[in-house]
C-alpha atoms as a PDB file:
ATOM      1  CA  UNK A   1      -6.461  83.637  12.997  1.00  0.00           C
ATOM      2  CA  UNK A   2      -8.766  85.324  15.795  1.00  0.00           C
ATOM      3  CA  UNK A   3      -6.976  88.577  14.533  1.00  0.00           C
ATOM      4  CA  UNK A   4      -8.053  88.468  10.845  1.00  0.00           C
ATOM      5  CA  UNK A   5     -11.468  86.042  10.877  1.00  0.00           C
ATOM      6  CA  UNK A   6     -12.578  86.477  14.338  1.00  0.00           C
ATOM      7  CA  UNK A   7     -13.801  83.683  16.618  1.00  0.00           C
ATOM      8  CA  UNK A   8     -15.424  81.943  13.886  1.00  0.00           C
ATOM      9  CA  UNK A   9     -12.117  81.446  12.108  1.00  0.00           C
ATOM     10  CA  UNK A  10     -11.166  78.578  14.598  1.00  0.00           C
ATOM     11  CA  UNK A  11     -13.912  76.700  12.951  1.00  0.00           C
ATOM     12  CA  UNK A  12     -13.039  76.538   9.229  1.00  0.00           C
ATOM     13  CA  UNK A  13     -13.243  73.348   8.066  1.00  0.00           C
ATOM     14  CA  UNK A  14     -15.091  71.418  10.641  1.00  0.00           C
ATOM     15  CA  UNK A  15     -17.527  70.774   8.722  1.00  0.00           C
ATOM     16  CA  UNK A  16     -16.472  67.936   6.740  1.00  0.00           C
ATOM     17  CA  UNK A  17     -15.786  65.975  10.176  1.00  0.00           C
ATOM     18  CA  UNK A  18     -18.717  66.633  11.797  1.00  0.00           C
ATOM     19  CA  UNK A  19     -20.790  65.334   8.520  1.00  0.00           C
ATOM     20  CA  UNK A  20     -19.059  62.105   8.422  1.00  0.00           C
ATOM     21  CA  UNK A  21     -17.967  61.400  12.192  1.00  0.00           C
ATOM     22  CA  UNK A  22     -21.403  59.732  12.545  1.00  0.00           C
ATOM     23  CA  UNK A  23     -20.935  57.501   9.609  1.00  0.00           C
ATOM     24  CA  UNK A  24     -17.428  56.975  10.124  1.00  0.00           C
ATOM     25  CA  UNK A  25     -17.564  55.637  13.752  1.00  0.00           C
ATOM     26  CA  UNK A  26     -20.109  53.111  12.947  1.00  0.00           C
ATOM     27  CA  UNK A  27     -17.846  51.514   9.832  1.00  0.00           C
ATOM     28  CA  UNK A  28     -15.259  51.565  12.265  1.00  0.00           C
ATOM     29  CA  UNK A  29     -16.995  49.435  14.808  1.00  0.00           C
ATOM     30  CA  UNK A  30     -18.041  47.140  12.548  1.00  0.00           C
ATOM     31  CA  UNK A  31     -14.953  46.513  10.495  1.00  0.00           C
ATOM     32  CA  UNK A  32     -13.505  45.917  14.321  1.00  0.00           C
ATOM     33  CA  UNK A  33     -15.851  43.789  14.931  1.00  0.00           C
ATOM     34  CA  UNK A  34     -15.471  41.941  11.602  1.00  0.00           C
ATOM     35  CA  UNK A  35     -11.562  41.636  11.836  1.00  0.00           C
ATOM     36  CA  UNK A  36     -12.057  40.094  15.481  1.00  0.00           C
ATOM     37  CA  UNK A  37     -13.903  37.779  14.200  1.00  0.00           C
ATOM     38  CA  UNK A  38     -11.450  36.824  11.648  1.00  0.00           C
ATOM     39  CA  UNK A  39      -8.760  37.112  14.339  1.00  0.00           C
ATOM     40  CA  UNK A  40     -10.606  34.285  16.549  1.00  0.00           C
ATOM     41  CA  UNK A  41     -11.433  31.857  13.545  1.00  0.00           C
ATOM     42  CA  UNK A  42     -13.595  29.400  13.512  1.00  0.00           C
ATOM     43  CA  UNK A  43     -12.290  27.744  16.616  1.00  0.00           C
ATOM     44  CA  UNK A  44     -12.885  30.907  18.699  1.00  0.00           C
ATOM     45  CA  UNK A  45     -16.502  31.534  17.871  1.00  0.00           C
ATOM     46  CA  UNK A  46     -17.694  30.784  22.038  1.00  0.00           C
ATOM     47  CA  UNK A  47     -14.370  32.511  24.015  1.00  0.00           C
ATOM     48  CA  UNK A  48     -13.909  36.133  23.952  1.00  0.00           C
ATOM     49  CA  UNK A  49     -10.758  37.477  21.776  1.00  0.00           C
ATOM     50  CA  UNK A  50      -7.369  37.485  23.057  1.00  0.00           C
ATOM     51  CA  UNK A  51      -5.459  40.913  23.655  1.00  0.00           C
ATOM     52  CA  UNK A  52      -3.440  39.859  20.307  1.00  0.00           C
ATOM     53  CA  UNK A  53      -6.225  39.327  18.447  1.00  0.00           C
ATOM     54  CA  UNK A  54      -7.626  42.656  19.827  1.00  0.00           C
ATOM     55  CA  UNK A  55      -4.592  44.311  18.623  1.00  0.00           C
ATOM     56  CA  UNK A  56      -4.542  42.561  15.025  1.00  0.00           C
ATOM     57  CA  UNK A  57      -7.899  43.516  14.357  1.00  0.00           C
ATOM     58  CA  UNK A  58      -7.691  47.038  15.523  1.00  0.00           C
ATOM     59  CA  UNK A  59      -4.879  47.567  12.885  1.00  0.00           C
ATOM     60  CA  UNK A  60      -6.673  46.197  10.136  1.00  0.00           C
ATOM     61  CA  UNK A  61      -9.836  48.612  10.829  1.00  0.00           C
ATOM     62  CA  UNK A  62      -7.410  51.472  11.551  1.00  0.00           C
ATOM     63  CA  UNK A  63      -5.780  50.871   7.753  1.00  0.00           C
ATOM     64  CA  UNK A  64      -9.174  50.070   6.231  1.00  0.00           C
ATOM     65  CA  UNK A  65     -11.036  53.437   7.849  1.00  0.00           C
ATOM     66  CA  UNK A  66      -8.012  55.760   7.144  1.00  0.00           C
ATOM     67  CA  UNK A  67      -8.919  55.396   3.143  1.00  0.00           C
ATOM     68  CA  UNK A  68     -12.102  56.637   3.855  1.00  0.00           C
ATOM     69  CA  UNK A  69     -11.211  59.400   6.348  1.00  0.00           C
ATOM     70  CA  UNK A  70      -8.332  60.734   4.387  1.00  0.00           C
ATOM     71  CA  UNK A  71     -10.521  62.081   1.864  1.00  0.00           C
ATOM     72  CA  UNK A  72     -12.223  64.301   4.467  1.00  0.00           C
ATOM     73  CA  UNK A  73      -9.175  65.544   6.299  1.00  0.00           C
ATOM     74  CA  UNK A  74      -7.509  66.615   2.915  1.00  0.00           C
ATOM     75  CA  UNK A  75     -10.863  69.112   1.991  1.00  0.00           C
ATOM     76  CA  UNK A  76     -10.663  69.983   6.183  1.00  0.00           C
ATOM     77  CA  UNK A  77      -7.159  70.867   5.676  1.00  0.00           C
ATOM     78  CA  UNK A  78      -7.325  72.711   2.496  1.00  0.00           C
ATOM     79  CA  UNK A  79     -10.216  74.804   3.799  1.00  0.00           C
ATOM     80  CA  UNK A  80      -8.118  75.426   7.233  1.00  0.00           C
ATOM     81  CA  UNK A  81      -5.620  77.264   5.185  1.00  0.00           C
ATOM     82  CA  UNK A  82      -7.370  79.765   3.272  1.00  0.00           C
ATOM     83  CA  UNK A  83      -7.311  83.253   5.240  1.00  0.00           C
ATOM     84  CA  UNK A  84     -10.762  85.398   5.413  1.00  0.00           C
ATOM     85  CA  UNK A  85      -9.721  88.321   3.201  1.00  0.00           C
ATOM     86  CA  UNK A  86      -7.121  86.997   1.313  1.00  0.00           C
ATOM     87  CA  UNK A  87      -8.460  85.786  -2.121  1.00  0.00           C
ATOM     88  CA  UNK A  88     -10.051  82.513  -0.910  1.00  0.00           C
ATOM     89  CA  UNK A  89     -10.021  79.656  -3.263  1.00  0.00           C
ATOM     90  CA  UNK A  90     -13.089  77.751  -2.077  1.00  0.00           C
ATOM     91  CA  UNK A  91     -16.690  78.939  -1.007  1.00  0.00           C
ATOM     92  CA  UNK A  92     -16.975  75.458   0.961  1.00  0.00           C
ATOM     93  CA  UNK A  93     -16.468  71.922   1.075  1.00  0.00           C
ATOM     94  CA  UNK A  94     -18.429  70.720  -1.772  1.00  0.00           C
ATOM     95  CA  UNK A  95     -16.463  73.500  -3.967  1.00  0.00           C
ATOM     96  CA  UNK A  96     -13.195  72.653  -2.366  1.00  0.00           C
ATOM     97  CA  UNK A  97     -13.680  68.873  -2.634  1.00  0.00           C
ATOM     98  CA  UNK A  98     -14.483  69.744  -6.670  1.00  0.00           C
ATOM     99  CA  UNK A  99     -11.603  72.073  -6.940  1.00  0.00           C
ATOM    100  CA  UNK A 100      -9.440  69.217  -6.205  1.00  0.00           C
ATOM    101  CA  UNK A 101     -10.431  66.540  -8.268  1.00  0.00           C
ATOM    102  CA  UNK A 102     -10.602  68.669 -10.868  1.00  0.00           C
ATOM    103  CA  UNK A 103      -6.716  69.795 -10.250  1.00  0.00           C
ATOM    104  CA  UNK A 104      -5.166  67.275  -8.620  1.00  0.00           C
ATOM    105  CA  UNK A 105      -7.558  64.059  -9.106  1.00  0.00           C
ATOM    106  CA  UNK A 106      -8.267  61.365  -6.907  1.00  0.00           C
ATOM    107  CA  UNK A 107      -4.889  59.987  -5.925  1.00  0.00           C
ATOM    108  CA  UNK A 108      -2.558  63.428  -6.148  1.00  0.00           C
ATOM    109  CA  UNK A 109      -5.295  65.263  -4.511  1.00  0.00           C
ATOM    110  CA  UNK A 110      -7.115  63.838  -1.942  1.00  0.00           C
ATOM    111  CA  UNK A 111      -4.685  60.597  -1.061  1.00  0.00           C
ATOM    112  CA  UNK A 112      -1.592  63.052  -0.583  1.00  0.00           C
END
């Protein structure tokens, strides 16, 4: 990669991340926060949450934010791929992201 794109070329594709890391991280902390809750019940409102109950809820945010981050990593991956030089097929991630719902769709293409 350093070879054929130069420096630069260890950095295709980060942009999708670093747009939604932000955005991501916060849903994450709340859907935590919210499956603790649900964890404790109603009974466990005034104690803090038991390592289980840690654990429970951590999986259930874990599923529920990999359905939004998947989309992201597949448009990162895609646009990891493509070598400088070669004939590239996407300009970026807003052309990639189009490419492939246009192809592929929503499930085939970006929840592969």
């Amino acid at each position: 990669t350093i070879r054929h794109e130069g420096v630069l070329g260890l950095y295709k594709g980060v942009t999708p991340p670093l747009a939604t890391v932000g955005i991501t991280q916060s849903i994450l902390f709340g859907l935590q926060s919210m499956a603790v809750d649900l964890m404790k019940g109603k009974d466990g409102a005034n104690r803090p949450p038991t390592v289980l109950e840690t654990m429970k809820a951590a999986v259930l945010s874990g599923l529920a934010i990999s359905v939004l981050v998947q989309p992201v990593d597949a448009v990162k991956a895609r646009l990891q791929v493509q070598y400088a030089g070669a004939a590239t097929a996407y300009t970026g991630p807003i052309d990639c992201l189009r490419s492939i719902l246009a192809k592929l769709g929503v499930r085939n293409g970006l929840y592969r």
